[in-house]
N, C-alpha and C. Protein backbone atom coordinates (compact mmCIF):
# COMPACT_ATOMS: atom_id res chain seq x y z
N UNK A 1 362.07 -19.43 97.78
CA UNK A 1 363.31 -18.76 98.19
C UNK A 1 364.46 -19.03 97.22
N UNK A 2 365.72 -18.10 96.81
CA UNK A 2 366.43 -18.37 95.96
C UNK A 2 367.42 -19.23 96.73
N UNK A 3 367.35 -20.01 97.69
CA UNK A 3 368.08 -20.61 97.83
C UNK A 3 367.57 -22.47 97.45
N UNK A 4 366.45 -22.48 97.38
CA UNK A 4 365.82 -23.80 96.91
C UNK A 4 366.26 -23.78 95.56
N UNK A 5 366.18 -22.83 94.24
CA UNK A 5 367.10 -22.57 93.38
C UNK A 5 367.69 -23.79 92.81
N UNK A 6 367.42 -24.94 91.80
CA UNK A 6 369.09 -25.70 91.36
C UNK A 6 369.79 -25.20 90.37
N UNK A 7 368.75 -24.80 89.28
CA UNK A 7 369.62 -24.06 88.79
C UNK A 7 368.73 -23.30 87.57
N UNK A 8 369.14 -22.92 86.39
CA UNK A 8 368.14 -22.00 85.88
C UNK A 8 368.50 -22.36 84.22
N UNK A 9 367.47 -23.01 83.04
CA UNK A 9 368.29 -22.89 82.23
C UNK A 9 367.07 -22.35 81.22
N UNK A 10 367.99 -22.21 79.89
CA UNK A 10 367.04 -21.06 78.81
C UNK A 10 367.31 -21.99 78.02
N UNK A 11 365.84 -21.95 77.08
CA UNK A 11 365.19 -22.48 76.22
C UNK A 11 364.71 -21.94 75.31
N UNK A 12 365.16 -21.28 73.66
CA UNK A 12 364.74 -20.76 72.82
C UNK A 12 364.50 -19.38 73.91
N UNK A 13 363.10 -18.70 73.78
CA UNK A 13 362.91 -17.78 74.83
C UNK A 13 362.68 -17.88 76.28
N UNK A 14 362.43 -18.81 76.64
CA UNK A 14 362.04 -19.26 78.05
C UNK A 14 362.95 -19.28 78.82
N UNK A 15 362.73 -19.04 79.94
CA UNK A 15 363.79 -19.26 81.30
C UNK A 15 362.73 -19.97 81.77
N UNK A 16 363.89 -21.29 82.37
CA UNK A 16 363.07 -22.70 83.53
C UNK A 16 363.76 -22.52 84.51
N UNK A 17 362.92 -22.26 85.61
CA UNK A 17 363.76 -21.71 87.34
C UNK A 17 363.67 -23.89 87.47
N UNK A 18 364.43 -24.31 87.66
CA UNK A 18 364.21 -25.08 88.59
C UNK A 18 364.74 -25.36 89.57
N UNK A 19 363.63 -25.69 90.68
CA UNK A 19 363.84 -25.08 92.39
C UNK A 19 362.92 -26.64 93.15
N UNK A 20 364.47 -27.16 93.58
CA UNK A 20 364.07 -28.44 94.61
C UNK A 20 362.76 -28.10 95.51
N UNK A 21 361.75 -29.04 95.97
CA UNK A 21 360.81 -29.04 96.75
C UNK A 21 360.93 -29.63 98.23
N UNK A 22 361.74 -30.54 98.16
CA UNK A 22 362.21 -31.13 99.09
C UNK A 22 363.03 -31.24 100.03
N UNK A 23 364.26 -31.93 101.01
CA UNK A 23 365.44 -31.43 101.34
C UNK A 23 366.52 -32.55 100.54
N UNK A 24 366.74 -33.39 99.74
CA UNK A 24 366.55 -34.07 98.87
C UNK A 24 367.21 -33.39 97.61
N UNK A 25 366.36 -32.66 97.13
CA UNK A 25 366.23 -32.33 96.02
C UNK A 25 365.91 -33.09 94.82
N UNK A 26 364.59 -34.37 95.13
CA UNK A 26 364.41 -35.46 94.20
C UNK A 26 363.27 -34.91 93.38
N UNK A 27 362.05 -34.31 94.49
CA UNK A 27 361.69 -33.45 93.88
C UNK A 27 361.57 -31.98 93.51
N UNK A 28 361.15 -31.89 92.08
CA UNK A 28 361.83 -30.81 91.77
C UNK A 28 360.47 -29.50 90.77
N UNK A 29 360.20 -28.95 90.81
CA UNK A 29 359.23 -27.88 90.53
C UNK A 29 359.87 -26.98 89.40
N UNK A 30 359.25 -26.86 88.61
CA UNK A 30 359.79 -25.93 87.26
C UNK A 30 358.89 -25.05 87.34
N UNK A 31 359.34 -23.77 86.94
CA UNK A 31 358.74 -22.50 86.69
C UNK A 31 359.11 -21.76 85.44
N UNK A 32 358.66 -21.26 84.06
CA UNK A 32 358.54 -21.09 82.77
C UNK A 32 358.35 -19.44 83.26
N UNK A 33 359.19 -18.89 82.62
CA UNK A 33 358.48 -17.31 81.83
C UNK A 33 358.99 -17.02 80.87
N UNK A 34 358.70 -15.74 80.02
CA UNK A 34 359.16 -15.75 78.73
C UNK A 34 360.60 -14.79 79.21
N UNK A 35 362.05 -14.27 78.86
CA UNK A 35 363.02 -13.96 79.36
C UNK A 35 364.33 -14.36 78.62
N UNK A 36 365.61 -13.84 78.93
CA UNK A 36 366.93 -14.29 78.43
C UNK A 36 367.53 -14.88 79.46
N UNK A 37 368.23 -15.74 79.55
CA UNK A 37 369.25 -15.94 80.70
C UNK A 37 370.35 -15.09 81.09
N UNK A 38 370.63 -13.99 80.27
CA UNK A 38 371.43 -13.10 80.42
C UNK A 38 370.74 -11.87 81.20
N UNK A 39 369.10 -11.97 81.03
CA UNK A 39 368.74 -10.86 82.10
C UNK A 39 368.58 -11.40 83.52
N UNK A 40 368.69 -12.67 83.75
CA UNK A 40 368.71 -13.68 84.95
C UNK A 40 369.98 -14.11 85.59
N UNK A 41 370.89 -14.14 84.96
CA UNK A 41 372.05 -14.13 84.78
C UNK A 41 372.40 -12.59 85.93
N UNK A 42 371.80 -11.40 85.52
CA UNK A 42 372.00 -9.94 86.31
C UNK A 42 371.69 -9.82 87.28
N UNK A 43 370.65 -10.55 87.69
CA UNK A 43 370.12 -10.35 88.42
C UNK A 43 370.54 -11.75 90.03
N UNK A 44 371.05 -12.75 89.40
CA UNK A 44 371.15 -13.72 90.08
C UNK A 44 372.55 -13.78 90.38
N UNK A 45 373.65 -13.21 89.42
CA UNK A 45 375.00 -13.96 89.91
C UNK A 45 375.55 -12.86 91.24
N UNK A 46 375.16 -11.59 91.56
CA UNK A 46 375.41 -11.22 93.17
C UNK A 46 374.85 -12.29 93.88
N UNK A 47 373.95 -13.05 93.97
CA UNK A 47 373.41 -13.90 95.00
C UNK A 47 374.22 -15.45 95.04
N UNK A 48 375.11 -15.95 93.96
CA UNK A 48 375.74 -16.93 94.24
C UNK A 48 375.20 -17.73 92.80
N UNK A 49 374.80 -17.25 92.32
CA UNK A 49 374.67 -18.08 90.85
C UNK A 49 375.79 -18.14 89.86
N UNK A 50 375.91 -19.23 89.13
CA UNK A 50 377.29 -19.20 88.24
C UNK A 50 376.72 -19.94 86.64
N UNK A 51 377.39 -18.86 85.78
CA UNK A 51 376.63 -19.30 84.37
C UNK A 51 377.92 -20.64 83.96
N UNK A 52 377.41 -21.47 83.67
CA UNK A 52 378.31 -22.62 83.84
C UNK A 52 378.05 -22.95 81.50
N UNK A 53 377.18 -22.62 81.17
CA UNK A 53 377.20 -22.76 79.92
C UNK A 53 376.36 -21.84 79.26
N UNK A 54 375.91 -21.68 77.86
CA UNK A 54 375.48 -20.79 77.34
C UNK A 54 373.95 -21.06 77.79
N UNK A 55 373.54 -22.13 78.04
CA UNK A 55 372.15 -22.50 78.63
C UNK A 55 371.50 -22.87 79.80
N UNK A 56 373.05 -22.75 80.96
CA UNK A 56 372.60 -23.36 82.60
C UNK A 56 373.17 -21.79 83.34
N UNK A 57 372.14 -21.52 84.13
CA UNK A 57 372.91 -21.10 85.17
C UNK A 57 373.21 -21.89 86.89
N UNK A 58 373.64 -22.12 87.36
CA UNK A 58 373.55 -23.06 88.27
C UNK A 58 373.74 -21.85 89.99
N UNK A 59 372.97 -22.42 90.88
CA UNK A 59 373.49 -21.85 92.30
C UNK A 59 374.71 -22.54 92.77
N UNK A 60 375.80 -21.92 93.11
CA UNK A 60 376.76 -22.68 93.67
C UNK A 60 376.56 -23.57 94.98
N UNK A 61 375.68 -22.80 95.33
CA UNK A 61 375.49 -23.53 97.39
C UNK A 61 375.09 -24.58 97.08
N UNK A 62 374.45 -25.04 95.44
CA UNK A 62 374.10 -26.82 95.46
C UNK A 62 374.84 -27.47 94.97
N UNK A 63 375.97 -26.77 94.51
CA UNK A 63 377.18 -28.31 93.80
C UNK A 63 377.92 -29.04 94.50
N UNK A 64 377.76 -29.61 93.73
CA UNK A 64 378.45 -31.10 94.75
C UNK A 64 379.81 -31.88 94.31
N UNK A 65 380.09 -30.95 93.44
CA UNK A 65 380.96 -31.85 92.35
C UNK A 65 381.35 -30.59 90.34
N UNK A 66 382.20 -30.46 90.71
CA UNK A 66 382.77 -29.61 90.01
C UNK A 66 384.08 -29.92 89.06
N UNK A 67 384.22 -31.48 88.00
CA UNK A 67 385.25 -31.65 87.35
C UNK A 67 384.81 -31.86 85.62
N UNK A 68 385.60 -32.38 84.99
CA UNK A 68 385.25 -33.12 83.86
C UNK A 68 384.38 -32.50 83.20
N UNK A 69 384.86 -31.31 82.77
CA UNK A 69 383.52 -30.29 82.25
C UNK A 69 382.13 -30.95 82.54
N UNK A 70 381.94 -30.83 83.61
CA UNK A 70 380.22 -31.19 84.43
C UNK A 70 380.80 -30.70 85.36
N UNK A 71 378.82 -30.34 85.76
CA UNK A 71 378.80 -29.88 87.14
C UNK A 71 377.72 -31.26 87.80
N UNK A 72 378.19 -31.03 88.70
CA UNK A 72 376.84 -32.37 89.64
C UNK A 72 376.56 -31.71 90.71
N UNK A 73 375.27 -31.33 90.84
CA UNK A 73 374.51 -31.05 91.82
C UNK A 73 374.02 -31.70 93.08
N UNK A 74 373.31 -31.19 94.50
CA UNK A 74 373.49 -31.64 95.50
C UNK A 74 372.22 -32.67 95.05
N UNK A 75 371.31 -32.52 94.05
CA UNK A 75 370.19 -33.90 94.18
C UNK A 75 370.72 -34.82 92.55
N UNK A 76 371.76 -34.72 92.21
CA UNK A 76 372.39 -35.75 91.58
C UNK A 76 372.49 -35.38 89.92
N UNK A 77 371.67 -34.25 89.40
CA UNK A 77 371.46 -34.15 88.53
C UNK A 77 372.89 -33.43 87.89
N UNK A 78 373.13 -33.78 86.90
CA UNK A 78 374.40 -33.33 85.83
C UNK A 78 374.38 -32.42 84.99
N UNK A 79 374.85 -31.31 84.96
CA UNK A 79 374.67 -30.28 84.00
C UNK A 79 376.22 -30.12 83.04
N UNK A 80 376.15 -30.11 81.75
CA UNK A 80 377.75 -29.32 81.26
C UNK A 80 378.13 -28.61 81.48
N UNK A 81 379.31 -28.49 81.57
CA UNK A 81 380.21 -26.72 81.51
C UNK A 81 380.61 -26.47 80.23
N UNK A 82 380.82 -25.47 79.52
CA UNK A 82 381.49 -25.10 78.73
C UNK A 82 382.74 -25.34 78.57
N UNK A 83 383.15 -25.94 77.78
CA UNK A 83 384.85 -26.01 77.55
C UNK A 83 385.65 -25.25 77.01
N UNK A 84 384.65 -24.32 76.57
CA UNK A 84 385.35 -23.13 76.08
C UNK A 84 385.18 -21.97 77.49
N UNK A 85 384.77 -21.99 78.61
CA UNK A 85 384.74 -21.37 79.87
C UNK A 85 385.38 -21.89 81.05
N UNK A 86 385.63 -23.03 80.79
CA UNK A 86 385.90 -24.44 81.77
C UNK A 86 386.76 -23.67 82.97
N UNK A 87 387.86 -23.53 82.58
CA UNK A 87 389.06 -22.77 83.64
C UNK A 87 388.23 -21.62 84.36
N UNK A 88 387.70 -20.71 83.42
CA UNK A 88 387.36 -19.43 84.14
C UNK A 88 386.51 -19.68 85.38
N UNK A 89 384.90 -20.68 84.85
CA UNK A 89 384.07 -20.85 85.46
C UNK A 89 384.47 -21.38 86.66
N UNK A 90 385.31 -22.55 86.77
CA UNK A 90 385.68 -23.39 88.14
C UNK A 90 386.59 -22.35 88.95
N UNK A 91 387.45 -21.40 88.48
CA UNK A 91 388.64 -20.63 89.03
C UNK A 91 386.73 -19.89 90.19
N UNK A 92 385.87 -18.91 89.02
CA UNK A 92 385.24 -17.99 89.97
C UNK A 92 384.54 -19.18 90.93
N UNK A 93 384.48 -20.28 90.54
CA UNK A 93 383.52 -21.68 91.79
C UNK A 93 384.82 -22.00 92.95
N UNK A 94 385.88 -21.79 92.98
CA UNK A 94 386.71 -21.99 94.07
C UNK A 94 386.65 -20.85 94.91
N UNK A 95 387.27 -19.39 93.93
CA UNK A 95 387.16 -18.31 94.64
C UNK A 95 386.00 -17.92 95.34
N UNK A 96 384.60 -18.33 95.24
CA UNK A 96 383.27 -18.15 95.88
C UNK A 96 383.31 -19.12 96.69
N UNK A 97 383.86 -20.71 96.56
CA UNK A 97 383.79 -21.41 98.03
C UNK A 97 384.62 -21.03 98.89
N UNK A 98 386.09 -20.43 98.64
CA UNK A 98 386.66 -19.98 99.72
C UNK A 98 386.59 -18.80 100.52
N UNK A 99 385.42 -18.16 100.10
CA UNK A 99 385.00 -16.85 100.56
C UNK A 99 384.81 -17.31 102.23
């Protein structure tokens, strides 16, 4: 389900779904296909996804923690933000939690 989802990042050509197994989120299940993050990116940010750098996309419903150009997720793991996106990205992560 896209809500197990943590977050999604691209690798040369690859997109890695990775999607907690647990309630936890300690463990964690990777899924590989060949893809852009920008065609994942289309398809995912109506559903609550937020491109947080040129290589993460993250689900918002798992952050836990949103400062210090990082993001921290609900099973602990740390991703960067862009600092060249920093403002924009957190402005659309408030405006989507206060929905």
């Amino acid at each position: 389900p896209i809500n197990n989802i943590l977050y999604v990042e691209a690798q040369l050509h690859t997109v890695i779904v990775n999607v907690q197994k647990d309630r936890l989120g300690k463990n964690i299940k990777q899924y590989q296909y060949y893809s852009s993050l920008s065609a994942v990116e289309k398809q995912l940010e109506p559903l609550g996804f937020l491109r947080v750098h040129k290589g993460f996309l993250v689900n918002m419903n798992k952050i836990k923690k949103f400062q210090c150009h990082e993001v921290v997720l609900s099973n602990g793991c740390s991703l960067r933000v862009s600092e060249k996106n920093y403002a924009k990205q957190k402005e659309k992560y408030l405006l989507w939690k206060g929905r």
